[in-house]
N, C-alpha and C. Protein backbone atom coordinates (compact mmCIF):
# COMPACT_ATOMS: atom_id res chain seq x y z
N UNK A 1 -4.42 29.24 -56.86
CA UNK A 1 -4.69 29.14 -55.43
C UNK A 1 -5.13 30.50 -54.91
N UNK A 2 -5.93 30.29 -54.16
CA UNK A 2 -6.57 31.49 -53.23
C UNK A 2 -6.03 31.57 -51.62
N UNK A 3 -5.63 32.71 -51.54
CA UNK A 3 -5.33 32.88 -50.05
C UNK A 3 -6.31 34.29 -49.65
N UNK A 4 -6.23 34.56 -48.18
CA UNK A 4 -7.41 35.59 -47.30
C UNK A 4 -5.81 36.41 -46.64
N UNK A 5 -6.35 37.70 -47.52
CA UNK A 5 -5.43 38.57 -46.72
C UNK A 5 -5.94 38.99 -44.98
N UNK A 6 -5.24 39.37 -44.31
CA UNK A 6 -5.04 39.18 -42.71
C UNK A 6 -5.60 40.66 -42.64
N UNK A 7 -6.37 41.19 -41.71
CA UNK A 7 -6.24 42.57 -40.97
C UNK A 7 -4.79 43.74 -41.40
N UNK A 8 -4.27 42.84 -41.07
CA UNK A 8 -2.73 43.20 -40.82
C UNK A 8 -2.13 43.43 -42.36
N UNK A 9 -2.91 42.97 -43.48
CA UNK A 9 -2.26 42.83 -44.76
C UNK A 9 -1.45 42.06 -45.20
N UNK A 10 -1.17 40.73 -44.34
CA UNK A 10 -0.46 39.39 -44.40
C UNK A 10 -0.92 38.69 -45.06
N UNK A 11 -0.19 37.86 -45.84
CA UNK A 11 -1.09 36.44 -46.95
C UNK A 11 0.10 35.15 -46.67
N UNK A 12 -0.18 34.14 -46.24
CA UNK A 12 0.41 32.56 -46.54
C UNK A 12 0.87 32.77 -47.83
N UNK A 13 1.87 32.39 -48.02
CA UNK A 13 2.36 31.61 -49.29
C UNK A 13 1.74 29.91 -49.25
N UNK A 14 1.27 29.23 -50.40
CA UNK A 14 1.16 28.04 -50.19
C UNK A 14 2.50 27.56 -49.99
N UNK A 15 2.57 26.28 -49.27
CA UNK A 15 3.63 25.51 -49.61
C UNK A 15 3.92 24.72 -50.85
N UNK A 16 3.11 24.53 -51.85
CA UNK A 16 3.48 24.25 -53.30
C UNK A 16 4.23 25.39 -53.82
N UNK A 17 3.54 26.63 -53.39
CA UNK A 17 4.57 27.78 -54.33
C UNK A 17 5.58 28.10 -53.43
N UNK A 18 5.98 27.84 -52.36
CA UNK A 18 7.01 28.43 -51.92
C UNK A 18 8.17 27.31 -52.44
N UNK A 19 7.54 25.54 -52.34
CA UNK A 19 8.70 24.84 -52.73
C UNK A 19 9.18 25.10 -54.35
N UNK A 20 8.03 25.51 -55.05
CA UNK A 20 8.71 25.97 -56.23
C UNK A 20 9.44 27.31 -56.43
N UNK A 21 9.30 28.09 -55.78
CA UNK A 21 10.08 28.77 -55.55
C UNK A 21 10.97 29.16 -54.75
N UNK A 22 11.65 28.13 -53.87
CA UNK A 22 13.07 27.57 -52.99
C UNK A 22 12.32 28.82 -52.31
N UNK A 23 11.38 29.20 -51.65
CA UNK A 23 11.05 30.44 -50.08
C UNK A 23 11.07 29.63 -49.24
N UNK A 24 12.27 29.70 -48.37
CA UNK A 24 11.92 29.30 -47.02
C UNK A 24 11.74 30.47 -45.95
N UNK A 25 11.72 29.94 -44.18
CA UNK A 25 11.24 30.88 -43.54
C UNK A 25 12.51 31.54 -43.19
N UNK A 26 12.69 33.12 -42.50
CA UNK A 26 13.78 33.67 -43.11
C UNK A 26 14.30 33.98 -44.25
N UNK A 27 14.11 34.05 -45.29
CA UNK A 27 14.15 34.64 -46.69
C UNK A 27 13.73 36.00 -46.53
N UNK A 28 14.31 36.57 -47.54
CA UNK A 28 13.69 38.40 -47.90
C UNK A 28 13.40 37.68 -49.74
N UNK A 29 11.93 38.79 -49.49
CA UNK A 29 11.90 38.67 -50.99
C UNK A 29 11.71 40.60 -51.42
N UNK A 30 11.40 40.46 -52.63
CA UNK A 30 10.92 41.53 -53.57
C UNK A 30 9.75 41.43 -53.79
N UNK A 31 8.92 42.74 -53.39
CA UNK A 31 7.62 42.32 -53.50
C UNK A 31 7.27 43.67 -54.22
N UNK A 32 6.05 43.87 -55.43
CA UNK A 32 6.27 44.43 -56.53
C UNK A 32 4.84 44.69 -57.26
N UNK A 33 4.15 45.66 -57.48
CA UNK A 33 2.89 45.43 -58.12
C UNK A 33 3.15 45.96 -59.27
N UNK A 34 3.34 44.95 -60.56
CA UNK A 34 2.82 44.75 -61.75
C UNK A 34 1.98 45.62 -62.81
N UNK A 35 1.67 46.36 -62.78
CA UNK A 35 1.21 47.77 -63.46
C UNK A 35 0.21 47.11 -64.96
N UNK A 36 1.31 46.53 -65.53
CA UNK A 36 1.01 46.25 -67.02
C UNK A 36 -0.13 44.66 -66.86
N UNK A 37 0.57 43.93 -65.56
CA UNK A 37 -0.57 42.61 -65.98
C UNK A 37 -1.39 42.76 -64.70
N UNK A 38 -1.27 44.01 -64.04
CA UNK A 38 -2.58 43.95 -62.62
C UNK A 38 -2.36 42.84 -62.01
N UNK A 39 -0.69 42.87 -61.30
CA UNK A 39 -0.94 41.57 -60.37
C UNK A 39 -0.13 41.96 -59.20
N UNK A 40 0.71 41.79 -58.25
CA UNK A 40 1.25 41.64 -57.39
C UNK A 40 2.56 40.71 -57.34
N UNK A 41 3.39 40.79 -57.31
CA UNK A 41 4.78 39.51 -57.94
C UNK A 41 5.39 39.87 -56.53
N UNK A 42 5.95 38.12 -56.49
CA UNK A 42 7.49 38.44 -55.38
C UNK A 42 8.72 37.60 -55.81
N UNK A 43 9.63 37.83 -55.35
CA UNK A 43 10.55 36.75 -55.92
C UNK A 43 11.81 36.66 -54.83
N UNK A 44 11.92 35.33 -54.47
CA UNK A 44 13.34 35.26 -53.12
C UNK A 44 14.78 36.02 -53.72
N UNK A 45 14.95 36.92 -52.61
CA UNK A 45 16.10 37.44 -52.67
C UNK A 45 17.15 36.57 -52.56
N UNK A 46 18.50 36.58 -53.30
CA UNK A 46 19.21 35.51 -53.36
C UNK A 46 20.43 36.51 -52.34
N UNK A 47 20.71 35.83 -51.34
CA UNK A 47 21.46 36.38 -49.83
C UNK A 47 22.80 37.03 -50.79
N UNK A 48 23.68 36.03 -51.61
CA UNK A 48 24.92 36.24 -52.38
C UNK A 48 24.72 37.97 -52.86
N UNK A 49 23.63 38.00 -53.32
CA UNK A 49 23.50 39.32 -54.52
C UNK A 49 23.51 40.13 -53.61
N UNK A 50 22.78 40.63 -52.55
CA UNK A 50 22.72 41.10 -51.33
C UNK A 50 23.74 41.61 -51.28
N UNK A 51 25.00 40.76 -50.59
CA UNK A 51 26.39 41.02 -50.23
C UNK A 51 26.88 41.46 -51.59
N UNK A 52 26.89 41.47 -52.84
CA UNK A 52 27.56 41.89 -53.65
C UNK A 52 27.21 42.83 -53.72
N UNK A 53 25.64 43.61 -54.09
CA UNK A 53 25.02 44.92 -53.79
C UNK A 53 25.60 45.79 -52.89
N UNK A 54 26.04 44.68 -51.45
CA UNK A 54 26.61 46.08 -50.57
C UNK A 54 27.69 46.32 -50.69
N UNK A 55 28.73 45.67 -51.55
CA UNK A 55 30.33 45.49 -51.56
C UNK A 55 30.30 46.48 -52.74
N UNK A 56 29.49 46.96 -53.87
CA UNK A 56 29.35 47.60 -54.61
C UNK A 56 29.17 49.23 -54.14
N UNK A 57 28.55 49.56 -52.85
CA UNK A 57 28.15 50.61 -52.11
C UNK A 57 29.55 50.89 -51.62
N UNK A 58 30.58 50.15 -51.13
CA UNK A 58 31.60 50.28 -50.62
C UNK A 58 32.32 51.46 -51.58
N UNK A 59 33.19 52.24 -50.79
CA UNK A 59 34.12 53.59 -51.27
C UNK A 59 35.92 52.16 -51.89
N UNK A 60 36.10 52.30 -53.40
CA UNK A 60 37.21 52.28 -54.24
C UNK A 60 38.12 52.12 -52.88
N UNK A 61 38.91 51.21 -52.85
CA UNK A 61 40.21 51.47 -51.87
C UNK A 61 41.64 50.91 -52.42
N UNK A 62 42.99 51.46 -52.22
CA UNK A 62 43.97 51.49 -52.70
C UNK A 62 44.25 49.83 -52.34
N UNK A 63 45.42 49.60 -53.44
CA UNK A 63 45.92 48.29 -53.01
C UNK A 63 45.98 47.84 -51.84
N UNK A 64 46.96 48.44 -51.42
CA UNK A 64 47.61 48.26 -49.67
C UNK A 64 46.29 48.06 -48.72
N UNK A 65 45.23 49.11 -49.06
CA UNK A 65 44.25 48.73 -47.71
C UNK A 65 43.31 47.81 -48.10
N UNK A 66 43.18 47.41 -49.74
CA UNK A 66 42.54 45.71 -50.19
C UNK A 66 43.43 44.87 -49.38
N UNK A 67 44.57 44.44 -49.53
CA UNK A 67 45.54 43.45 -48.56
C UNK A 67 45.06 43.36 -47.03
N UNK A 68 45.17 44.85 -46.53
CA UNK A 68 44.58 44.84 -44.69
C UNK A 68 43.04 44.05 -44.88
N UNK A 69 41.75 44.73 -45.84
CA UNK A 69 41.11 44.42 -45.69
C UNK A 69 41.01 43.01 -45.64
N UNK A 70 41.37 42.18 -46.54
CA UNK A 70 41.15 40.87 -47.19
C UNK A 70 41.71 40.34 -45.65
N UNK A 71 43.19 40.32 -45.13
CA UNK A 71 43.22 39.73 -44.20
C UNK A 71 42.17 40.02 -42.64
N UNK A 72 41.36 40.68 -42.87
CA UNK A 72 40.73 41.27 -41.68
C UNK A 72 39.38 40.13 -42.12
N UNK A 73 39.05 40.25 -42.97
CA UNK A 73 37.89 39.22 -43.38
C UNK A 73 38.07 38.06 -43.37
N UNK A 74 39.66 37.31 -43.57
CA UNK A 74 39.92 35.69 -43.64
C UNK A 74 39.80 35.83 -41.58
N UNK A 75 40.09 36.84 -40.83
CA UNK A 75 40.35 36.67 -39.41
C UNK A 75 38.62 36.70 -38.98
N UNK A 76 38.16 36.99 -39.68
CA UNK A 76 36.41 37.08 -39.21
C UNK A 76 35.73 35.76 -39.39
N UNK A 77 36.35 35.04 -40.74
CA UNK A 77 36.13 33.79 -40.61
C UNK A 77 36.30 32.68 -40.69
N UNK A 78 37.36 32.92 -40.02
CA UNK A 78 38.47 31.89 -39.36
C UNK A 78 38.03 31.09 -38.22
C-alpha cells in the first residue's frame, strides 16, 4: 500500500494495517528507521510495558514503605 506524506510529515495508516496490527486511535507507537533494510518500521506500544518501564525507574524502597505504598495504590483504585 501507498500512502502521501502531509506537509506536516503525517502519513494514514491503512485500516487493514492498523487492524493487523491491533493500532487504534490513542495508541503510542515506536517509530524507527531501519538502516540495514532502508525502511521506516513502527510498532504499538503495549500501555502494560510502559508502566513496568516506569516502575523500573522508580528508587529500591524498604519493606515498610512497599506496605504504605501498596496500600496508597489499592486507595487510588478503589
Amino acid at each position: 500500500m501507498r500512502v502521501r506524506v502531509t506537509r506536516n510529515f503525517q502519513v494514514v495508516i491503512p485500516s487493514e494495517v492498523r487492524s493487523k496490527a491491533g493500532i487504534r486511535e490513542g495508541d503510542i507507537v515506536d517509530v524507527w528507521y531501519d538502516a540495514a533494510e532502508g525502511v521506516v518500521k513502527l510498532r504499538r506500544v503495549d500501555q502494560l510495558d510502559e508502566i513496568e518501564e516506569a516502575l523500573k525507574r522508580l528508587p529500591k524502597i524498604e519493606r515498610p514503605g512497599w506496605r504504605r505504598l501498596k496500600e496508597e495504590l489499592y486507595e487510588m483504585f478503589d
